[in-house]
Protein backbone atom coordinates (compact mmCIF):
# COMPACT_ATOMS: atom_id res chain seq x y z
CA UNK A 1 120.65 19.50 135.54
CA UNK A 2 118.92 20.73 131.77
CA UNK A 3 115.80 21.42 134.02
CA UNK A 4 117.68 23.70 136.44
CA UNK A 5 119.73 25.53 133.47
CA UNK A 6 116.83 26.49 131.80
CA UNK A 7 114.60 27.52 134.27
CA UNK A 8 117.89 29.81 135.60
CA UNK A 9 118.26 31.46 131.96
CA UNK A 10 117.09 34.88 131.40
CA UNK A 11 114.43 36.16 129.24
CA UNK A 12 115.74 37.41 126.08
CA UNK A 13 112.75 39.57 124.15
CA UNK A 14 112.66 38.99 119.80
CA UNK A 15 110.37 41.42 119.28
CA UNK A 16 110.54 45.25 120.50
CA UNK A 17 108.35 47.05 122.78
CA UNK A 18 105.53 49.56 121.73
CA UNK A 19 106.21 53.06 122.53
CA UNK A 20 105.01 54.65 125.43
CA UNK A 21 102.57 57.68 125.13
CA UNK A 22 104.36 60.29 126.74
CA UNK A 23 103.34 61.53 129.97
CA UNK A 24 100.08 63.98 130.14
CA UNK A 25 101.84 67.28 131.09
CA UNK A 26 104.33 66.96 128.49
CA UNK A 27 102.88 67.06 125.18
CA UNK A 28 99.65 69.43 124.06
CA UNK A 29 98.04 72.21 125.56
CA UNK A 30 99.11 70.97 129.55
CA UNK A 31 102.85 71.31 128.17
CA UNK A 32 102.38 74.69 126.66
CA UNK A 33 100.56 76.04 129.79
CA UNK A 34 103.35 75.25 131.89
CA UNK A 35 106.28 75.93 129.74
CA UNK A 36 104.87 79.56 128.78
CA UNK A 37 102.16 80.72 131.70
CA UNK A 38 102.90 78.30 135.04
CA UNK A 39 106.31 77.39 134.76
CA UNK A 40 107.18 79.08 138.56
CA UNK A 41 105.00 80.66 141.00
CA UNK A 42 106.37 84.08 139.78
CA UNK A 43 104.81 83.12 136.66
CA UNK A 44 101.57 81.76 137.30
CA UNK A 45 101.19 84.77 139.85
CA UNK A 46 101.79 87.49 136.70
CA UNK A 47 100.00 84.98 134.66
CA UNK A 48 96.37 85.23 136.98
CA UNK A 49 97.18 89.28 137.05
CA UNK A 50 97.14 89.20 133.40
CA UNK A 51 94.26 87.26 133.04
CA UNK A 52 92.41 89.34 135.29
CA UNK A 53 93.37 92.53 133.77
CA UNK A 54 91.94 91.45 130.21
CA UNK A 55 88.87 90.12 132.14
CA UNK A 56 88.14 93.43 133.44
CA UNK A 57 89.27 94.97 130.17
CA UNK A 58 86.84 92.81 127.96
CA UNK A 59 83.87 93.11 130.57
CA UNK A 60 83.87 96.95 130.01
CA UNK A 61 84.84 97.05 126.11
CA UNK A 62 82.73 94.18 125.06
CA UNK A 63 79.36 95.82 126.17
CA UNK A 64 80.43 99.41 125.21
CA UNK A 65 80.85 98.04 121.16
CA UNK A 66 78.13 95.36 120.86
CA UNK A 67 75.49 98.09 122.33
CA UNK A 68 77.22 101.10 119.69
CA UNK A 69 74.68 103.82 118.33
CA UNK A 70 76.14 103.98 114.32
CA UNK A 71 73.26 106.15 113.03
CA UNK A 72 72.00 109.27 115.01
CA UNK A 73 72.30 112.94 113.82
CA UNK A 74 74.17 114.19 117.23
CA UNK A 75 75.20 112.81 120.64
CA UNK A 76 72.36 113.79 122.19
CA UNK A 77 69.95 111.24 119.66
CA UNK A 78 72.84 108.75 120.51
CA UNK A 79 72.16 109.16 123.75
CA UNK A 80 68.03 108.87 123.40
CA UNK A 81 68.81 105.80 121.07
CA UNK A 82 71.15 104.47 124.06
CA UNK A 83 68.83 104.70 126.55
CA UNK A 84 70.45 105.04 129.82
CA UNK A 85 72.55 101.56 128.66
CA UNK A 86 76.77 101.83 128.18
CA UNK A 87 77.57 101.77 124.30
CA UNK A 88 79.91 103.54 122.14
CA UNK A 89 78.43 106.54 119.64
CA UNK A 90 80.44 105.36 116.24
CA UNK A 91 77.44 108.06 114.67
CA UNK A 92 80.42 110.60 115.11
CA UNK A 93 82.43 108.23 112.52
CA UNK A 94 79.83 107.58 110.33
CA UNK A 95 78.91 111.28 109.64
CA UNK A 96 82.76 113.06 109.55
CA UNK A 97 84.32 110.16 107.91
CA UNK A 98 84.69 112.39 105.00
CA UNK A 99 85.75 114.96 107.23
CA UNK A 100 88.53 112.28 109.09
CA UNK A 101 89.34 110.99 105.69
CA UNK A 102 89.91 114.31 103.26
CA UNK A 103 89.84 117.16 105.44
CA UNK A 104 87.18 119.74 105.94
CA UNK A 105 87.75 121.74 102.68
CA UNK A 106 88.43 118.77 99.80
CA UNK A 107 85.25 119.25 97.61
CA UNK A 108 83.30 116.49 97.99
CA UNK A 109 82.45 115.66 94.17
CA UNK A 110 86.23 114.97 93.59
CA UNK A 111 87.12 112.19 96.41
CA UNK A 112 87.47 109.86 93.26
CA UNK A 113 90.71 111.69 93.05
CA UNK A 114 92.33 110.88 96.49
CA UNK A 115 91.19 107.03 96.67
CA UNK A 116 92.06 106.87 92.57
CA UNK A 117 95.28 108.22 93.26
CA UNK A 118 95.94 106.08 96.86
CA UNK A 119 95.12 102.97 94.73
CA UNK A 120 97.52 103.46 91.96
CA UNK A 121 100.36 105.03 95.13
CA UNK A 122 100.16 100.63 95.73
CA UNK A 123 100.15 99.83 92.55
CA UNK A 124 103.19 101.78 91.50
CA UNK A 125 105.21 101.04 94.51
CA UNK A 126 105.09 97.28 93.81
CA UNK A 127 107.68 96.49 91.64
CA UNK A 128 109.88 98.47 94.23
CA UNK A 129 108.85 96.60 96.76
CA UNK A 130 108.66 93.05 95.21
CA UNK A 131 111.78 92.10 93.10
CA UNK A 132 109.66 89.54 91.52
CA UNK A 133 107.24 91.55 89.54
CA UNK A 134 108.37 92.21 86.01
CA UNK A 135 110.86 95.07 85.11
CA UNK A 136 108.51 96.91 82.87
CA UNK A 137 106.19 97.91 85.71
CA UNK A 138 109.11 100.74 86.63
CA UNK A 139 107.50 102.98 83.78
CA UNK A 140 104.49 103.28 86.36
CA UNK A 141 106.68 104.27 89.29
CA UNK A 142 108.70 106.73 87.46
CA UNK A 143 105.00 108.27 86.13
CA UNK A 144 102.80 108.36 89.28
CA UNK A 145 104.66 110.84 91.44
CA UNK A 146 103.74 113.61 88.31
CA UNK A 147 100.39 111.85 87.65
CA UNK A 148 99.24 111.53 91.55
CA UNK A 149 100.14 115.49 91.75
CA UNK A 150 97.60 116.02 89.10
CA UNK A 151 95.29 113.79 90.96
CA UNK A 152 95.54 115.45 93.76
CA UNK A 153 95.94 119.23 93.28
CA UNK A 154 94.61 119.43 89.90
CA UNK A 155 95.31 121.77 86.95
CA UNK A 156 96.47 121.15 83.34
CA UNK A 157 98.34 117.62 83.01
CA UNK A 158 101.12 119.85 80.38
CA UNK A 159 102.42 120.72 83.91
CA UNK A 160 103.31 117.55 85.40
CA UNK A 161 104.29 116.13 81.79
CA UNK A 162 106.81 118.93 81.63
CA UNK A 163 108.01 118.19 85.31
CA UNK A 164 108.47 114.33 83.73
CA UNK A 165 109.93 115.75 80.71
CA UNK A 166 112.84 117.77 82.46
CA UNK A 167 113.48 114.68 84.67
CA UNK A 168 113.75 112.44 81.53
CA UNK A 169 116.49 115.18 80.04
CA UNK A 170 118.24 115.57 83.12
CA UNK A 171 118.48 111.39 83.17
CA UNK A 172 119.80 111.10 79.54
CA UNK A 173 122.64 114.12 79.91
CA UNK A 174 123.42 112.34 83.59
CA UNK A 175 124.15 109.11 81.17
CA UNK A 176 125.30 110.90 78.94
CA UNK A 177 128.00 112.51 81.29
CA UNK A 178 128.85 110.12 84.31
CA UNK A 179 131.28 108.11 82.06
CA UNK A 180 134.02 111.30 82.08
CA UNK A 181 132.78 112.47 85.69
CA UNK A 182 130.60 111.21 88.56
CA UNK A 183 130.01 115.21 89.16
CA UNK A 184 130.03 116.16 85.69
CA UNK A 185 127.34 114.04 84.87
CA UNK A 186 125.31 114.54 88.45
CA UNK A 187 125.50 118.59 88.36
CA UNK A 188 124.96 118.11 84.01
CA UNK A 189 121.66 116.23 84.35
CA UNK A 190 120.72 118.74 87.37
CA UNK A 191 121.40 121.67 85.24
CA UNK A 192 119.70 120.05 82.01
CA UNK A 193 116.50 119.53 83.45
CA UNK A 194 116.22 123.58 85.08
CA UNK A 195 116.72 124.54 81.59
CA UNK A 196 114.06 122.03 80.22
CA UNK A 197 111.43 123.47 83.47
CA UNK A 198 112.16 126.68 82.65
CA UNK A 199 111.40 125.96 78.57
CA UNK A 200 108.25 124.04 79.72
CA UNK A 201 106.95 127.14 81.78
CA UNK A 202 106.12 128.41 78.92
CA UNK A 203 104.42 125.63 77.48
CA UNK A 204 102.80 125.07 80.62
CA UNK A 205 101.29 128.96 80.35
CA UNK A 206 100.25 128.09 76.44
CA UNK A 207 98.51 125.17 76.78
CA UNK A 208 96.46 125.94 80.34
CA UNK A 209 93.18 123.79 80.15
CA UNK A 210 94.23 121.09 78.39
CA UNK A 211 92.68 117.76 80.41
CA UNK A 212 92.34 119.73 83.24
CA UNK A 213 91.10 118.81 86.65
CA UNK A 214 89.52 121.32 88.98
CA UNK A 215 92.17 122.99 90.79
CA UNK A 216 92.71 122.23 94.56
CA UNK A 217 94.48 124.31 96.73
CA UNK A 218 96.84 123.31 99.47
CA UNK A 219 95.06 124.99 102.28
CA UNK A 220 92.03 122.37 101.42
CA UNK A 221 94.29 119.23 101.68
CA UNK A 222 93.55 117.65 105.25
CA UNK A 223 92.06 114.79 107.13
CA UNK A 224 94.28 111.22 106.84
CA UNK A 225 95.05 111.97 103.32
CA UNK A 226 97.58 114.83 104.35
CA UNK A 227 99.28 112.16 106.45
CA UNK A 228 99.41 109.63 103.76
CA UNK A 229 100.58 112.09 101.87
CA UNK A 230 103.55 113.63 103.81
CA UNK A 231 104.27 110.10 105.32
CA UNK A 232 105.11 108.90 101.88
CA UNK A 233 106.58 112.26 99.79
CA UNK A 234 108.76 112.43 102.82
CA UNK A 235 110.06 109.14 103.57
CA UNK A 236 110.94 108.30 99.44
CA UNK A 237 112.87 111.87 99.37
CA UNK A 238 114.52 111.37 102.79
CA UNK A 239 115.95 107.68 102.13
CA UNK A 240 118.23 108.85 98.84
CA UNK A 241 119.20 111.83 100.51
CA UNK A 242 119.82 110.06 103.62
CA UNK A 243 121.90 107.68 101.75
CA UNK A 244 123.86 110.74 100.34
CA UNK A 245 124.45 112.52 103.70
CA UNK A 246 125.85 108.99 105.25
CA UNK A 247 128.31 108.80 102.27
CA UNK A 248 129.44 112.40 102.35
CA UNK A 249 130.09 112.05 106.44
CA UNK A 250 132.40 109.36 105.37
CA UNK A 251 134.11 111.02 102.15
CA UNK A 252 137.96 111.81 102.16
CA UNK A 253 136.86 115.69 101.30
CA UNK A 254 137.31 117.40 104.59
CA UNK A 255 134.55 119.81 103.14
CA UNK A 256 131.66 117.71 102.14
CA UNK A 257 132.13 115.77 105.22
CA UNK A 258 131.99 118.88 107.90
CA UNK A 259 129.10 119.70 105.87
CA UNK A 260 127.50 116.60 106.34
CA UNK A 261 128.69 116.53 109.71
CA UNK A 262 126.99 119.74 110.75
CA UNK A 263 123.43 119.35 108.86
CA UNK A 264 123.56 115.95 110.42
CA UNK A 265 124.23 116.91 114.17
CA UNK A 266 122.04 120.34 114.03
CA UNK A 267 118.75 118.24 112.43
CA UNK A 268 119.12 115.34 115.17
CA UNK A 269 119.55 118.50 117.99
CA UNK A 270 116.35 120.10 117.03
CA UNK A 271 112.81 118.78 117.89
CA UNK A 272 110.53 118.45 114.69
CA UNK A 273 108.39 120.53 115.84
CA UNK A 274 110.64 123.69 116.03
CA UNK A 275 111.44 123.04 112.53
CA UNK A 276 107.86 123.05 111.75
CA UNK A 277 107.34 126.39 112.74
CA UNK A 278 110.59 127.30 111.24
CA UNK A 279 108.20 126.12 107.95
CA UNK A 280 105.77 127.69 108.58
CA UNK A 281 106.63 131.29 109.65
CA UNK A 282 110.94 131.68 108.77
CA UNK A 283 111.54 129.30 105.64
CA UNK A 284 109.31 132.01 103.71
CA UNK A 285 111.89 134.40 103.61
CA UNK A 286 114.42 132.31 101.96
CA UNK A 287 112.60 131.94 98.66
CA UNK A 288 113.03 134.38 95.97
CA UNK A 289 111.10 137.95 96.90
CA UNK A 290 107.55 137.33 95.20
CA UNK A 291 107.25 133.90 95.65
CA UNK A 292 104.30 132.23 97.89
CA UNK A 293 105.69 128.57 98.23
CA UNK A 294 102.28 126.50 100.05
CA UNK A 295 102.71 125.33 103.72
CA UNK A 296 102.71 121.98 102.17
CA UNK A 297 105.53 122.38 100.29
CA UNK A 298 107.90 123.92 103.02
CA UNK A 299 106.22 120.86 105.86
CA UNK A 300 107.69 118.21 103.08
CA UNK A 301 111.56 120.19 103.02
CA UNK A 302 111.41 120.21 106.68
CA UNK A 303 110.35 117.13 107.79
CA UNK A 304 112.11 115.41 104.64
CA UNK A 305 115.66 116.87 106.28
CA UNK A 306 114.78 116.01 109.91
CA UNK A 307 114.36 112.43 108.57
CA UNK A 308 116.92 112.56 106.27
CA UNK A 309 119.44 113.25 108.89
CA UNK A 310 118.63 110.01 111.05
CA UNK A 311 118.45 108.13 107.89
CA UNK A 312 122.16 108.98 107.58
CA UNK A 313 123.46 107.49 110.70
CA UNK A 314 121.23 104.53 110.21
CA UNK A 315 123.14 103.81 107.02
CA UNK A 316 126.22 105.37 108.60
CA UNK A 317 125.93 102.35 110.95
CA UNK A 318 125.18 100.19 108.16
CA UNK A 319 128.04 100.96 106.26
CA UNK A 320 130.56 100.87 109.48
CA UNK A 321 129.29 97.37 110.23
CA UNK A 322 130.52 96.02 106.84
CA UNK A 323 134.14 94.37 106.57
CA UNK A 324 137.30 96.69 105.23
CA UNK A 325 138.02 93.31 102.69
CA UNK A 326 134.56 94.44 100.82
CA UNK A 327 135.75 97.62 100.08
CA UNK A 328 138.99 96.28 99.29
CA UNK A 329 137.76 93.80 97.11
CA UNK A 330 135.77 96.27 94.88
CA UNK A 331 139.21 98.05 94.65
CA UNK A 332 140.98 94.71 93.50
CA UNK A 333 137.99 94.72 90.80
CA UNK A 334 139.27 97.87 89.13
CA UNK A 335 135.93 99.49 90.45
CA UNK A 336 135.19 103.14 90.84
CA UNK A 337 133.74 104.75 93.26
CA UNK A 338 130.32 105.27 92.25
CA UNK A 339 130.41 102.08 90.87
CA UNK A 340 131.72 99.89 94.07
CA UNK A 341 128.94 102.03 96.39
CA UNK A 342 126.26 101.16 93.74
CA UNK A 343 127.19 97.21 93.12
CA UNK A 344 129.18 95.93 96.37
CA UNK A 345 128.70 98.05 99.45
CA UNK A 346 125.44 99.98 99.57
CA UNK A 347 123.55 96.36 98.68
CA UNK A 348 124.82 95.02 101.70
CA UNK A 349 124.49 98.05 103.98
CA UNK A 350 121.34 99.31 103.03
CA UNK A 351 120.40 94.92 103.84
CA UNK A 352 122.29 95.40 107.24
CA UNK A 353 120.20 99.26 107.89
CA UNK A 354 116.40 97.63 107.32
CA UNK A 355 115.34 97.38 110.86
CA UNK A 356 116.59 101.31 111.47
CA UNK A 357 115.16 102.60 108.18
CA UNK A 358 112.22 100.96 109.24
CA UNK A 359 111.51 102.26 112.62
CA UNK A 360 112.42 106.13 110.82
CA UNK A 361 109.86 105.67 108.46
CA UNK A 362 107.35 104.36 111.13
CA UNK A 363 108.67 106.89 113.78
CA UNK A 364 108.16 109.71 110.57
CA UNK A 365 104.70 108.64 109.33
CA UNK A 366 103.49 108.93 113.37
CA UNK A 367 105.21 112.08 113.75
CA UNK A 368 103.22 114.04 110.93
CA UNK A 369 100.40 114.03 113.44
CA UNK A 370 102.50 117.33 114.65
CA UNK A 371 101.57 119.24 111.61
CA UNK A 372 98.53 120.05 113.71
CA UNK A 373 100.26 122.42 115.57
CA UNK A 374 100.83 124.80 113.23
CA UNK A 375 97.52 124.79 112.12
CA UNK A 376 96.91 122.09 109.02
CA UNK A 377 93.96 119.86 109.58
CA UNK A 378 95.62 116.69 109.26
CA UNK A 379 93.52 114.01 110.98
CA UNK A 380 94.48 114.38 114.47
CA UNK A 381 93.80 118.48 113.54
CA UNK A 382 90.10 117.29 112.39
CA UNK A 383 89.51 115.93 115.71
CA UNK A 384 90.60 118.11 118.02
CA UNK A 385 89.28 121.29 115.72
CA UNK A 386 86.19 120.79 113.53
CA UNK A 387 84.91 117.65 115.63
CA UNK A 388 85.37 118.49 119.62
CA UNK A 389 84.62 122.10 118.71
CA UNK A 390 81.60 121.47 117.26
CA UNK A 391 77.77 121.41 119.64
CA UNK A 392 76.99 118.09 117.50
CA UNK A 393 79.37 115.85 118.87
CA UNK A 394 80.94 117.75 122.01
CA UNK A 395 82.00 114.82 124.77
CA UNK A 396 82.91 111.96 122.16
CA UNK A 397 86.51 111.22 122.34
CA UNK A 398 86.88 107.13 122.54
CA UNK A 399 85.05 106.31 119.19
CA UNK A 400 87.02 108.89 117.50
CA UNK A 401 90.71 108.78 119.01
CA UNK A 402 89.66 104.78 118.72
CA UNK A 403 89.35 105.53 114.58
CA UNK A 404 92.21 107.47 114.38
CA UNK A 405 94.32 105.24 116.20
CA UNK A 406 93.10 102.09 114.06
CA UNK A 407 94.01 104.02 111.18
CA UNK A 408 97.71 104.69 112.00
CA UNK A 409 98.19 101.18 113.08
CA UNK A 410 97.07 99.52 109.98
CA UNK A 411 99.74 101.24 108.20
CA UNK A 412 102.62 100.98 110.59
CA UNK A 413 101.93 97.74 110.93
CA UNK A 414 101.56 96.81 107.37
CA UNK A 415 105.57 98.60 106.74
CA UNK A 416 106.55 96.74 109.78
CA UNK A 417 105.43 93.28 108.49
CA UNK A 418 107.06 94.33 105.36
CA UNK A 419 110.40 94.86 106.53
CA UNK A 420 110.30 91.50 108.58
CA UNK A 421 109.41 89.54 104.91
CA UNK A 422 112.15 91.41 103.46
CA UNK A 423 114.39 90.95 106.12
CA UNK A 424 113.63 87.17 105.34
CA UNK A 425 113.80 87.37 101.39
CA UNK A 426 117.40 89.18 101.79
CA UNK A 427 118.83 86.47 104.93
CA UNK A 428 120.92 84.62 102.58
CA UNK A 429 123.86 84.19 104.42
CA UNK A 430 121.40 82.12 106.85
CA UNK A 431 120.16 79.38 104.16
């Protein structure tokens, strides 16, 4: 009877069992090639397209670069060098990149200026850019928009020091001011520093020559540098204005707002490019009788209120997507109004508005390309004039468009991956 009982009882393990490797197509590459490329036969089918497409894509680009001419004085010794064989003539790029770079007219002896002054344009913007940098680096933001002028257009340095100087004044009577008045001090500071220009004028007249730099006009500005340049002028003036416009749409005074309302709606109605030959042939006659203002100067107050104007509805948006209890709660503070914009609201809708501030800037910086229409040779206005037009290099478009275009994407790219780390630094309702 023991016997029968205890060859009837059942296996009971002690010890537990080894896992299992899991199954081949489940972990590794096999799993990621069928989760991502063969998951349906819709799938694999686009999948083999695609494959085939960048086949055919690399088969043709691959040979083109590896077999590139970088040295020849024309296309026709690119074309002896070549030999009958397919390869790309990136000669064109190595004998105009001044030309791509600084325009046709920049004097040649002076490109320290440019790359000095696009060096410190990075150096300057970091402590706006990175929170964590120390305080103290703000003196070199608030100095290099006067001291990358002089860089750039040369002169006398009294001139830009009395442009800082009247911005300095204007700053202390705003301080000075605000306290009684949010307009007293804003229109105070505005009218103190016109008085301290117009003082400095003279100055500026006395002490011509002093660390001077030889002058460069505005006509002679060109190539990628005219881009940089508008793409940044324009985007930093745009953003505070923007910020005002989206306030004023939403003030209680029925005035300021229709204003705001109407610059607004006309701006986003109009293509750029009308208003860039508004610059360049109409906004001359509203300047004082005399005055010459540069086409540089007139491209920057156009473009800056075409961008301007979007920039207000991003924030607009921005501002419309926060809660009624934040404003209500800066109320229950005892806050003002400047004072709950600048500490409670525009913090969180400016956070909210990165992605659309973004894609304006991005959108802007592309869209100065369009300056070549009215006749400044920005970069795309080096290629198509002083490059195709010349006998040298007549018939090379790839290796150049190809330069132009790599250009434009480092630096949208570059802001874009920006606003995705900030976008990151700033998610702290997500940690």
């Amino acid at each position: 009877m023991s016997d029968t009982h205890a060859h009837s009882a059942a296996f009971v393990r002690t010890e537990t069992l080894p896992e299992m490797p899991p199954p081949p197509g489940e972990t590794g590459i096999v799993k990621w090639l069928r989760a991502n490329l063969f998951a349906n036969v819709p799938n694999a089918i686009l999948t083999l397209v695609s494959l085939w497409a960048i086949y055919a894509l690399l088969a043709g680009f691959i040979p083109w670069f590896t077999n590139a001419v970088w040295s020849a004085e024309d296309i026709r010794d690119c074309q002896a060098q070549l030999d009958g064989t397919r390869g790309a003539c990136f000669a064109v790029i190595s004998e105009r990149w001044h030309q791509l770079l600084f325009g046709i007219a920049y004097p040649q002896d002076q490109y320290w200026r440019p790359i000095l002054a696009f060096i410190l344009l990075f150096l300057s913007a970091a402590p706006l850019l990175f929170s964590k940098l120390p305080r103290n680096l703000l003196v070199l933001t608030l100095i290099y928009p006067f001291l990358g002028y002089w860089l750039l257009w040369g002169g006398t340095i009294v001139a830009p020091l009395v442009a800082l100087a009247g911005v300095l004044v204007g700053f202390a009577v705003y301080q000075r001011l605000v306290t009684g008045s949010f307009a007293m001090g804003f229109f105070g500071g505005i009218a103190a520093a016109f008085v301290a220009w117009w003082i400095g004028g003279f100055i500026t007249g006395a002490a011509e020559g002093v660390l001077a730099l030889e002058p460069v006009a505005s006509r002679d500005m060109g190539g990628f540098m005219l881009n940089m340049i508008l793409g940044t002028v324009c985007v930093s003036l745009s953003l505070p204005i923007g910020i005002m416009l989206a306030l004023g749409r939403q003030s209680d005074m029925i005035i300021i707002k229709w204003i705001c309302v109407v610059f607004i709606e006309f701006i986003r109605g109009v293509p750029l490019i009308t208003l860039l030959f508004v610059a360049s042939v109409v906004l001359a006659y509203f300047f004082p009788p005399g005055t010459n203002q540069d086409l540089i100067l007139r491209v920057i107050i156009m473009i800056t209120m075409f961008s301007s104007a979007y920039i207000a509805e991003v924030i607009r948006g921005g501002l419309a997507a926060l809660p009624r209890g934040q404003y209500e709660a800066a109320d229950s503070l005892g806050l003002d109004y400047p004072q709950a914009m600048r500490l409670i609201v525009l913090p969180q809708a400016l956070k909210i508005s990165i992605p659309g501030i973004v894609n304006v800037a991005v959108g802007l910086f592309k869209d100065t390309t369009l300056v070549s229409v009215i006749s400044m040779f920005d970069l795309v206005g080096v290629v198509r004039g002083p490059i195709f037009s010349s006998t040298e290099w007549a018939g090379v478009y790839w290796e150049v468009w190809g330069f132009a275009a790599l250009l434009f994407f480092i630096v949208c790219y570059s802001i874009s991956q920006y606003s995705q780390w900030l976008e990151r630094q700033l998610a702290t309702d997500h940690r």
